[in-house]
PDB file of N, CA and C in Angstrom:
ATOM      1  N   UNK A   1     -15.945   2.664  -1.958  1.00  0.00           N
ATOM      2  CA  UNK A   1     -14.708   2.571  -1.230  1.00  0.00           C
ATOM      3  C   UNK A   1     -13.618   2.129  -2.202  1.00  0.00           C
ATOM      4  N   UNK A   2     -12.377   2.282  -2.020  1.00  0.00           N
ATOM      5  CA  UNK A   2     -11.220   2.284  -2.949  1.00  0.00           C
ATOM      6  C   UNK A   2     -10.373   2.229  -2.230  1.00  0.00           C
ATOM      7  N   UNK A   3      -9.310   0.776  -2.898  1.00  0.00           N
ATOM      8  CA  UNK A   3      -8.586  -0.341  -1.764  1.00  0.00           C
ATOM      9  C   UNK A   3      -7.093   0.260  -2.607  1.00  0.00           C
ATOM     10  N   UNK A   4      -6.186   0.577  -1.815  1.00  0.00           N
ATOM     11  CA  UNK A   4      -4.670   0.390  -2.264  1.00  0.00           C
ATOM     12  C   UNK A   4      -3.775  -0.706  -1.667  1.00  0.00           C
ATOM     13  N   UNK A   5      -3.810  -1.340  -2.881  1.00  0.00           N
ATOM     14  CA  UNK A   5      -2.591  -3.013  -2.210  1.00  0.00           C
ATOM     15  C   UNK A   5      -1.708  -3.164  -2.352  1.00  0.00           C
ATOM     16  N   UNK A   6      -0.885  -3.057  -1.507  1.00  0.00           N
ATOM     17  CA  UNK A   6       0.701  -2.596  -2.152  1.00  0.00           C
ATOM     18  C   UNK A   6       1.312  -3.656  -1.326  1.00  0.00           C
ATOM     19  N   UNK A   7       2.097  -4.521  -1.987  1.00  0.00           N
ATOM     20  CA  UNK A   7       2.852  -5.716  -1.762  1.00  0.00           C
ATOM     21  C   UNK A   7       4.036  -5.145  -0.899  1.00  0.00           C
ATOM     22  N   UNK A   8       4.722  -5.623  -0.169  1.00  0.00           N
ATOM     23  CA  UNK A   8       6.080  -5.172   0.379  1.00  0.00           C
ATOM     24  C   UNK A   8       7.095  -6.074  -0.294  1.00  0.00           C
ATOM     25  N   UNK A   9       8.743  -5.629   0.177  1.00  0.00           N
ATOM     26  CA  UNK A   9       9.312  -6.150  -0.499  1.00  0.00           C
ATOM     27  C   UNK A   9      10.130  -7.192   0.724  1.00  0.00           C
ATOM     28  N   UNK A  10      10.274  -8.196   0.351  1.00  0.00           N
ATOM     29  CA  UNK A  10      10.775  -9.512   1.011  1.00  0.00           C
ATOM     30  C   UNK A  10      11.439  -9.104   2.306  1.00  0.00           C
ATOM     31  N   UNK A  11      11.171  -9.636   3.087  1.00  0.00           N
ATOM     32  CA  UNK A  11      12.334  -9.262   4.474  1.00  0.00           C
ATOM     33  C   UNK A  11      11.994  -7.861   4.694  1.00  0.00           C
ATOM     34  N   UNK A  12      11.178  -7.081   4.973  1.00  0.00           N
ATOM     35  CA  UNK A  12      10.466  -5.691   4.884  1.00  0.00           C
ATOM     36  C   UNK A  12       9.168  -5.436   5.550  1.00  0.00           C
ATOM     37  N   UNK A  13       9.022  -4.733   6.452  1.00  0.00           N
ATOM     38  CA  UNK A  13       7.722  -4.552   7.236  1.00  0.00           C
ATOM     39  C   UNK A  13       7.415  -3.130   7.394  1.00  0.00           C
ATOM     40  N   UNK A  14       6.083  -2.707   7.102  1.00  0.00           N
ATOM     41  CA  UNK A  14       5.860  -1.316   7.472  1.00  0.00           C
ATOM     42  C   UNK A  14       5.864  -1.071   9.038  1.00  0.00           C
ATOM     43  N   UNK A  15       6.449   0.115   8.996  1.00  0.00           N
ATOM     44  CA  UNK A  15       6.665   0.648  10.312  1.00  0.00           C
ATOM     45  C   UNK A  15       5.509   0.922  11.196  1.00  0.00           C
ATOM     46  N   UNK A  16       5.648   1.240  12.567  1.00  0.00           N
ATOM     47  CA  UNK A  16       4.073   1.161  12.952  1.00  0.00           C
ATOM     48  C   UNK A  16       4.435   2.810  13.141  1.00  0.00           C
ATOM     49  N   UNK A  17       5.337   4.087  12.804  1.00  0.00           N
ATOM     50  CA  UNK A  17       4.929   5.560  12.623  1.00  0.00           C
ATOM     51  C   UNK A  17       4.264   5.281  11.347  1.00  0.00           C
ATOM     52  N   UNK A  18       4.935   4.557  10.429  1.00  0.00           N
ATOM     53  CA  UNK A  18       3.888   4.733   9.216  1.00  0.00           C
ATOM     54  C   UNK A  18       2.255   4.417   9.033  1.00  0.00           C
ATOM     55  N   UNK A  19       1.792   3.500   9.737  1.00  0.00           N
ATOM     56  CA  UNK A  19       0.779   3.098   9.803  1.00  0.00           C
ATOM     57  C   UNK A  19       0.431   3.815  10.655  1.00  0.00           C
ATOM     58  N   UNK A  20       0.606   4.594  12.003  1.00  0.00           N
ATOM     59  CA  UNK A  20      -0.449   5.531  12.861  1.00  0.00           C
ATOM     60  C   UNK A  20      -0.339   6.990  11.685  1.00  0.00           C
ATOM     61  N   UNK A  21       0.283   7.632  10.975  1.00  0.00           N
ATOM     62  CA  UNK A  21       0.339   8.443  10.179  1.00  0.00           C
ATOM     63  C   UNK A  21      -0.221   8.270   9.327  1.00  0.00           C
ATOM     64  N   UNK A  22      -0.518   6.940   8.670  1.00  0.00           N
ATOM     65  CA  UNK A  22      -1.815   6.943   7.447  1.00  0.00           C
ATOM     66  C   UNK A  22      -3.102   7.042   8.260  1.00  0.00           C
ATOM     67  N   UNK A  23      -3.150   6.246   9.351  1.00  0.00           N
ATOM     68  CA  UNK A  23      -4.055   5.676   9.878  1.00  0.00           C
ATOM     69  C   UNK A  23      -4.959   7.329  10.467  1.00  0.00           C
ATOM     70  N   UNK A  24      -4.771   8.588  11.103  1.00  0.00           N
ATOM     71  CA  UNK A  24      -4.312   9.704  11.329  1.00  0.00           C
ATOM     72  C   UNK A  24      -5.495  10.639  10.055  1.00  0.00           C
ATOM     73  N   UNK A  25      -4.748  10.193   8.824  1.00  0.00           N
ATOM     74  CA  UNK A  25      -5.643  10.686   7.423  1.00  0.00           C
ATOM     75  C   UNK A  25      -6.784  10.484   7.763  1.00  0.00           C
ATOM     76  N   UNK A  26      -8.097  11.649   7.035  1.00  0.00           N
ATOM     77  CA  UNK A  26      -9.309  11.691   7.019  1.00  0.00           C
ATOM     78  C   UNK A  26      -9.777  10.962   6.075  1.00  0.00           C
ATOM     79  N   UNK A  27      -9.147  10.653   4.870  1.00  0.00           N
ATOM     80  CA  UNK A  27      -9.032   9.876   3.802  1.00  0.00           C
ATOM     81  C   UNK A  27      -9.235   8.380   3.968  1.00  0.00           C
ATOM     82  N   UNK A  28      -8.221   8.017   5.059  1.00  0.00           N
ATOM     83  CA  UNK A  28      -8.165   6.100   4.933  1.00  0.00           C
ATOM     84  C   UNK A  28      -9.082   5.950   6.251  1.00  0.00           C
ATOM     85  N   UNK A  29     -10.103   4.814   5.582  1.00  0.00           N
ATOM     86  CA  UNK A  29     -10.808   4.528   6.335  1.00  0.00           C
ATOM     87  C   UNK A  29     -10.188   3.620   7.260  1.00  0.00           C
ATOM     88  N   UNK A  30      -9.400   2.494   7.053  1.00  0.00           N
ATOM     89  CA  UNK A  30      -9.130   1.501   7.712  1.00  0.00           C
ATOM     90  C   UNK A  30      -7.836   0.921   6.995  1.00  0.00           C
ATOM     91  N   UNK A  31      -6.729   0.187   7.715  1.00  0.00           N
ATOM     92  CA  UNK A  31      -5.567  -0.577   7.286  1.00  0.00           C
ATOM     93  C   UNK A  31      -5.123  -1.663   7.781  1.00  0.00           C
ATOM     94  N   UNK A  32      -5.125  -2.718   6.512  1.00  0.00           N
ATOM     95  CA  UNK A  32      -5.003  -3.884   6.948  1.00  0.00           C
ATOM     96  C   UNK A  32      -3.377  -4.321   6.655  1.00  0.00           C
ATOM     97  N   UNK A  33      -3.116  -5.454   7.381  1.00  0.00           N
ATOM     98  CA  UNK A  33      -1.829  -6.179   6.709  1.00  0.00           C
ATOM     99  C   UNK A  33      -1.696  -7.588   6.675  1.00  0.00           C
ATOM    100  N   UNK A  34      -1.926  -8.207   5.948  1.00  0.00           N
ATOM    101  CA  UNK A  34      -1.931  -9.930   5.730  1.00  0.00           C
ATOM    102  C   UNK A  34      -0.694 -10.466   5.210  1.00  0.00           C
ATOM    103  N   UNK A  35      -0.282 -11.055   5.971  1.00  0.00           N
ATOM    104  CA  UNK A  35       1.148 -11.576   4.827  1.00  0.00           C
ATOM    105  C   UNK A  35       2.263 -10.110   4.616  1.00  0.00           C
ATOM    106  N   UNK A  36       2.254 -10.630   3.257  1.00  0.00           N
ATOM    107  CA  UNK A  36       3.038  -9.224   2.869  1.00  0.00           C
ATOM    108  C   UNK A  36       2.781  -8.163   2.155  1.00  0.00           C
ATOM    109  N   UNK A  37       1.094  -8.099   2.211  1.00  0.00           N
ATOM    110  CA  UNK A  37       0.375  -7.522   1.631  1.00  0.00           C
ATOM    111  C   UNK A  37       0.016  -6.224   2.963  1.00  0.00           C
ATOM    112  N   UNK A  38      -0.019  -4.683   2.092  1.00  0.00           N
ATOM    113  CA  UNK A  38      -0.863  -3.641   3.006  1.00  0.00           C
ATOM    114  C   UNK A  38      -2.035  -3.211   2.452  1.00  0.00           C
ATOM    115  N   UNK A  39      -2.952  -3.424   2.999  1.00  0.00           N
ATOM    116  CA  UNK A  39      -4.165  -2.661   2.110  1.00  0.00           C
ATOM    117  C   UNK A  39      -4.806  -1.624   2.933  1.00  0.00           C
ATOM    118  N   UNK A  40      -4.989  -0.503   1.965  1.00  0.00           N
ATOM    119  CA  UNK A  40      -5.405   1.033   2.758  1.00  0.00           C
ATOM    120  C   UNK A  40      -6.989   0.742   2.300  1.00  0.00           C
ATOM    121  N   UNK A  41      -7.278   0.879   2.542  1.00  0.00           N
ATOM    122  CA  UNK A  41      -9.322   1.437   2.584  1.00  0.00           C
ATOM    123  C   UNK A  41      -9.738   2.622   2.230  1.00  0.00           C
ATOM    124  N   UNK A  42      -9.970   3.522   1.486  1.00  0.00           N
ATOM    125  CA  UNK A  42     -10.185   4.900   1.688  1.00  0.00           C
ATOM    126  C   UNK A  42     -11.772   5.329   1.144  1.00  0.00           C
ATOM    127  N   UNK A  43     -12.066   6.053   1.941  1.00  0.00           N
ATOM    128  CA  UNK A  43     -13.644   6.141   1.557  1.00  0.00           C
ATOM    129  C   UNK A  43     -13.872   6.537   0.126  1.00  0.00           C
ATOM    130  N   UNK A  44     -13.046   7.448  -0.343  1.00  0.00           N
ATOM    131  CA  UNK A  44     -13.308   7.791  -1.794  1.00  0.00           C
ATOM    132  C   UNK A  44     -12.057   8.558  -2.427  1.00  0.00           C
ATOM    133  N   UNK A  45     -12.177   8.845  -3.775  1.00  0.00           N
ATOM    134  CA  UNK A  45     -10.953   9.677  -4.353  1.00  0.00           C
ATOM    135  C   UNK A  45     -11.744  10.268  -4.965  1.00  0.00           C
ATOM    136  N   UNK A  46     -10.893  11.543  -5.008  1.00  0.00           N
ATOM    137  CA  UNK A  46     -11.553  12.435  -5.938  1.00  0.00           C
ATOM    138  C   UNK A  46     -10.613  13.126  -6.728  1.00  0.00           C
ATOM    139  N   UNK A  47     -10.419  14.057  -7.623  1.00  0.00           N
ATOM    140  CA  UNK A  47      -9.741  14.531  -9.007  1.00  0.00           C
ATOM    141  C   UNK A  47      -7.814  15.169  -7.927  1.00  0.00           C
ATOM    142  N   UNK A  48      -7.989  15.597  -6.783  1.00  0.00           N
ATOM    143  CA  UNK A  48      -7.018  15.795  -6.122  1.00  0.00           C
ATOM    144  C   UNK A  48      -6.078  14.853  -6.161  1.00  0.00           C
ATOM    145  N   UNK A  49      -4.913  15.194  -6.114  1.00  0.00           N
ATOM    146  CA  UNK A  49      -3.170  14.242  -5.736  1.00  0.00           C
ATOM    147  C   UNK A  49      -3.123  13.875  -4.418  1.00  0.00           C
ATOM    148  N   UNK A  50      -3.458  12.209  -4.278  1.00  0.00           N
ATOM    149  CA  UNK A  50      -3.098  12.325  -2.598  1.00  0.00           C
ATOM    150  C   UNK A  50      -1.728  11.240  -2.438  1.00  0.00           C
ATOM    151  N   UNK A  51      -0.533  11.812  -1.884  1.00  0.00           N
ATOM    152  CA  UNK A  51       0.535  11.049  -1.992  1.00  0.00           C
ATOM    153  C   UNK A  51      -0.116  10.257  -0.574  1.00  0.00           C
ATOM    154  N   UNK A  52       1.014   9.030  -0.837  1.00  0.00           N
ATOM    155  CA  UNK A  52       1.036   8.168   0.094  1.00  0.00           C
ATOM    156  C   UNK A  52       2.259   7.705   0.449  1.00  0.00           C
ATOM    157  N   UNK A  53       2.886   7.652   1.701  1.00  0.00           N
ATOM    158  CA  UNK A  53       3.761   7.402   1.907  1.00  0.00           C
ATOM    159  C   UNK A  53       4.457   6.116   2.880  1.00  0.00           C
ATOM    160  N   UNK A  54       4.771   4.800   2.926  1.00  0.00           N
ATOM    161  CA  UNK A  54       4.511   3.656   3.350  1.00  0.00           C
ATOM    162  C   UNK A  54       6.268   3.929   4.237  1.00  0.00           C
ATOM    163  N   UNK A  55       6.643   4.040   5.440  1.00  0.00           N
ATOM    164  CA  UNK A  55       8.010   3.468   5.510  1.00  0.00           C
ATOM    165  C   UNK A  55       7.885   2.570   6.297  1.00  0.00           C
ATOM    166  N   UNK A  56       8.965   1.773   5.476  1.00  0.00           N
ATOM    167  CA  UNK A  56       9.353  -0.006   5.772  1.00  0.00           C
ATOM    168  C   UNK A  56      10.840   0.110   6.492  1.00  0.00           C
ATOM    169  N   UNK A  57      10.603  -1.092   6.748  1.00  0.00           N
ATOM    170  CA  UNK A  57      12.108  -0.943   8.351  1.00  0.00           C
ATOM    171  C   UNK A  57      12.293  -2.775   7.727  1.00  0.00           C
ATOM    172  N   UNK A  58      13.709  -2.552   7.168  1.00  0.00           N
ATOM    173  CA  UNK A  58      14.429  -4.180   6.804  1.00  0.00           C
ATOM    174  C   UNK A  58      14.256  -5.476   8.330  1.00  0.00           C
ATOM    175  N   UNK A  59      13.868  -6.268   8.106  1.00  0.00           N
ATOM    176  CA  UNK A  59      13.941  -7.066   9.441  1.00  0.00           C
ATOM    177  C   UNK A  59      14.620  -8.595   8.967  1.00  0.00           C
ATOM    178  N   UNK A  60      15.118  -8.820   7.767  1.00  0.00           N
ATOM    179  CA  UNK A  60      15.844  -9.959   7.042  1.00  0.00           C
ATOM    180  C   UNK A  60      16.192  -9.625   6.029  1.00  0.00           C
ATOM    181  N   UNK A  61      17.619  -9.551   5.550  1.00  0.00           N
ATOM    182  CA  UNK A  61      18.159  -9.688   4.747  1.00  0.00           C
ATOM    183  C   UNK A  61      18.201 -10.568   3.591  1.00  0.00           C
ATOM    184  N   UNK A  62      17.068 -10.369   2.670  1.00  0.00           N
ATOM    185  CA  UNK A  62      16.953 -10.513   1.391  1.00  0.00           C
ATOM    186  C   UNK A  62      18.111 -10.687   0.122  1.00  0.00           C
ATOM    187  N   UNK A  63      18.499 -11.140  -0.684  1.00  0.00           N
ATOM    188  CA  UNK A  63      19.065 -10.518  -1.424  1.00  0.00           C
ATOM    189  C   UNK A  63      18.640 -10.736  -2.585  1.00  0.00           C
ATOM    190  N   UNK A  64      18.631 -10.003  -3.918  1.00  0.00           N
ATOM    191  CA  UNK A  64      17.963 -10.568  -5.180  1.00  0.00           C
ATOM    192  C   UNK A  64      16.526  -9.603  -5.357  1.00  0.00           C
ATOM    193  N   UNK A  65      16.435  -8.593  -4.764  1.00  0.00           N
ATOM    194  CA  UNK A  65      14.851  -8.426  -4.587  1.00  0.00           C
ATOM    195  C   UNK A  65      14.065  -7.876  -5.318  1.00  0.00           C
ATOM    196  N   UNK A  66      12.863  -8.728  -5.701  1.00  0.00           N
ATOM    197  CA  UNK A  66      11.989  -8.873  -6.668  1.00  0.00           C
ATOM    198  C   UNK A  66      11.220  -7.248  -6.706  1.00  0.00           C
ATOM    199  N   UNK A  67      10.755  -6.754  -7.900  1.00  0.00           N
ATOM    200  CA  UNK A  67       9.878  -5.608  -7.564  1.00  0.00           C
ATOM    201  C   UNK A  67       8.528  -6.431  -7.516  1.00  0.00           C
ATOM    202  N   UNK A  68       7.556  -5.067  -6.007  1.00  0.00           N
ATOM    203  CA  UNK A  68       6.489  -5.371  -6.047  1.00  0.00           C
ATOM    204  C   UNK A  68       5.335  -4.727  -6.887  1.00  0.00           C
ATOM    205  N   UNK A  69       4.251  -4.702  -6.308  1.00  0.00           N
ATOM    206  CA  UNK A  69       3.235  -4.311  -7.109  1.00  0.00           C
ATOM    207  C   UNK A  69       2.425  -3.210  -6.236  1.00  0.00           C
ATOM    208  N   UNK A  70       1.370  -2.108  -6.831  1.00  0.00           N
ATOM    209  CA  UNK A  70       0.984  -1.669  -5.703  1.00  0.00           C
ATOM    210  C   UNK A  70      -0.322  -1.688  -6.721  1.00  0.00           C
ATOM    211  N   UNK A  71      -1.374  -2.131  -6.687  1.00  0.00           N
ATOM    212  CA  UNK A  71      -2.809  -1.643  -7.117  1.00  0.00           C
ATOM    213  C   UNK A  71      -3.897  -1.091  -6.006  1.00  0.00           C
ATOM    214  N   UNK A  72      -4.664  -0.305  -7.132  1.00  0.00           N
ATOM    215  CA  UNK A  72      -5.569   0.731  -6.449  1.00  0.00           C
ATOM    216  C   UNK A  72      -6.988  -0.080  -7.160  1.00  0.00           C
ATOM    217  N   UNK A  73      -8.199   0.382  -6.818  1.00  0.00           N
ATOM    218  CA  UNK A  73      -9.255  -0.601  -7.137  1.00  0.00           C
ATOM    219  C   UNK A  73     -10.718  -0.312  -5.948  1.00  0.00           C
ATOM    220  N   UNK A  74     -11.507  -0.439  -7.069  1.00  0.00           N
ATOM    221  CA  UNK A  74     -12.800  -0.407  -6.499  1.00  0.00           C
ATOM    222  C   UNK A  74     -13.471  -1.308  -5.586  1.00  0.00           C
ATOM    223  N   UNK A  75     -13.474  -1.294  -4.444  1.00  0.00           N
ATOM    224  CA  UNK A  75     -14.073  -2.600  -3.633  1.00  0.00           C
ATOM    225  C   UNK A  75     -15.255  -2.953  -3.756  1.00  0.00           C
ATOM    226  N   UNK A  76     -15.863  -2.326  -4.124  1.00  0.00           N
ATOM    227  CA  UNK A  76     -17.243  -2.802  -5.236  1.00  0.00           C
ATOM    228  C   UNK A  76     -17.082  -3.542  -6.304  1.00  0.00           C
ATOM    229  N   UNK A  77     -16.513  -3.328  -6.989  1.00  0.00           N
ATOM    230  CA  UNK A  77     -16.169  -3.502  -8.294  1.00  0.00           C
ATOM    231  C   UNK A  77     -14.528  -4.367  -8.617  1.00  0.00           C
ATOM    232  N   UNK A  78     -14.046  -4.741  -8.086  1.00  0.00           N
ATOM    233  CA  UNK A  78     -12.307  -5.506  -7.799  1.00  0.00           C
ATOM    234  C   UNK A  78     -12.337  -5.849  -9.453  1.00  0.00           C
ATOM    235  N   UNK A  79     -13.044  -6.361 -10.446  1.00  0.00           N
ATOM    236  CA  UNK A  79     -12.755  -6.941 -11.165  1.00  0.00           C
ATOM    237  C   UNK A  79     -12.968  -6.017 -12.083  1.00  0.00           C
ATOM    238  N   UNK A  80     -13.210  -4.476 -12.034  1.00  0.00           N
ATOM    239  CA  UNK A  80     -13.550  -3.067 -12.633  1.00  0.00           C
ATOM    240  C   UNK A  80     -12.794  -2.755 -13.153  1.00  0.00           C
ATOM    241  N   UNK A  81     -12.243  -1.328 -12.782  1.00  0.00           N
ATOM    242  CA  UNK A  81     -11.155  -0.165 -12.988  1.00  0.00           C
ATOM    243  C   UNK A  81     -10.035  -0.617 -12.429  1.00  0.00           C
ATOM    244  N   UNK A  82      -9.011  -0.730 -12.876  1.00  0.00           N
ATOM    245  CA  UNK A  82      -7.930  -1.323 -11.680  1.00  0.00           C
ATOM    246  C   UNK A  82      -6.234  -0.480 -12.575  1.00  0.00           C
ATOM    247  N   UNK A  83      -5.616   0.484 -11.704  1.00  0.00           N
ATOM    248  CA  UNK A  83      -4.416   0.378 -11.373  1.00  0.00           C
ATOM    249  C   UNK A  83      -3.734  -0.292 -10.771  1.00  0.00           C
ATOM    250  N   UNK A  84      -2.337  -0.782 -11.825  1.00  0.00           N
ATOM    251  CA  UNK A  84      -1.269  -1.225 -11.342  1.00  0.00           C
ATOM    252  C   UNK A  84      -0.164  -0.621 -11.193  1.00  0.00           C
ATOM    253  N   UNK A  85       0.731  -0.532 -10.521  1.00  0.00           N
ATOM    254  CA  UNK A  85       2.377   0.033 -11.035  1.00  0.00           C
ATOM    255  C   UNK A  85       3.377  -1.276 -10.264  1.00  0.00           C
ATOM    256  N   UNK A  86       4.431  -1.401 -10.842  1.00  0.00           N
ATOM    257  CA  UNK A  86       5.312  -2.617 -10.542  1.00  0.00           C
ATOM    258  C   UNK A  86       6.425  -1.220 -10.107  1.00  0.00           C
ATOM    259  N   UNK A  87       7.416  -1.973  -8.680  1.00  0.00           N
ATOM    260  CA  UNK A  87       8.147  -0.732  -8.256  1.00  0.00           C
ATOM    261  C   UNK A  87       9.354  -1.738  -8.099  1.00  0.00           C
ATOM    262  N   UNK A  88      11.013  -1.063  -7.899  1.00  0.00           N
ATOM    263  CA  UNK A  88      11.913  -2.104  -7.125  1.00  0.00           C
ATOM    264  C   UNK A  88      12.294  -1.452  -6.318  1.00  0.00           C
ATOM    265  N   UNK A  89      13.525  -1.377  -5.292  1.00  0.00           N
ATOM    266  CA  UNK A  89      13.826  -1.194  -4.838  1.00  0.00           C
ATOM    267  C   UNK A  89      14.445   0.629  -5.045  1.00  0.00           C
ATOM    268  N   UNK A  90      13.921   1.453  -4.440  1.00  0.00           N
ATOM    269  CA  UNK A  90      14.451   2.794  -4.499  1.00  0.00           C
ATOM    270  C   UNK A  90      13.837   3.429  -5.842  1.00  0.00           C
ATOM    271  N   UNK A  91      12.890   2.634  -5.958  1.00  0.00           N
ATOM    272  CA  UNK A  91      12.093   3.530  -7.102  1.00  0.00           C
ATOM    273  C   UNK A  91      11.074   4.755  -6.309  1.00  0.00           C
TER     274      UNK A  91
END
């Protein structure tokens, strides 16, 4: 299984079309959200491009805002193979 954790950005919540639309995929097994953390579940990847698309809806006005992080990662293995990418705002 192979976890995508993608931080949100301050004052920012994923939408719940976005989450029944991942959720929808044959791909993600399951989606969590803790904090300000989203984590997708997906049973496996394979050599294919699978975009992902998260939309967030502002619910506090932030200002200053930090970029987050999004890593991908083996849930077997967390301390394995691990992608990162750092994003900001409108990247």
């Amino acid at each position: 299984m192979v976890i995508i954790e993608v931080s949100l950005l301050s004052g920012f919540i994923m939408t719940s079309r976005s989450r029944m639309l991942l959720e929808n995929r044959t791909i993600v097994k399951k989606i969590e959200v803790k904090a300000n953390v989203v984590y997708i579940y997906l049973e496996k990847l394979n050599d294919e491009s699978q975009p992902f698309i998260l939309q967030l809806e502002q619910v506090i006005q932030v200002k200053n805002l930090k970029p987050v992080s999004i890593k991908i990662y083996d849930y077997y293995q967390p301390g394995g193979l691990q992608i990162s990418h750092s994003s900001g705002v409108g990247s």
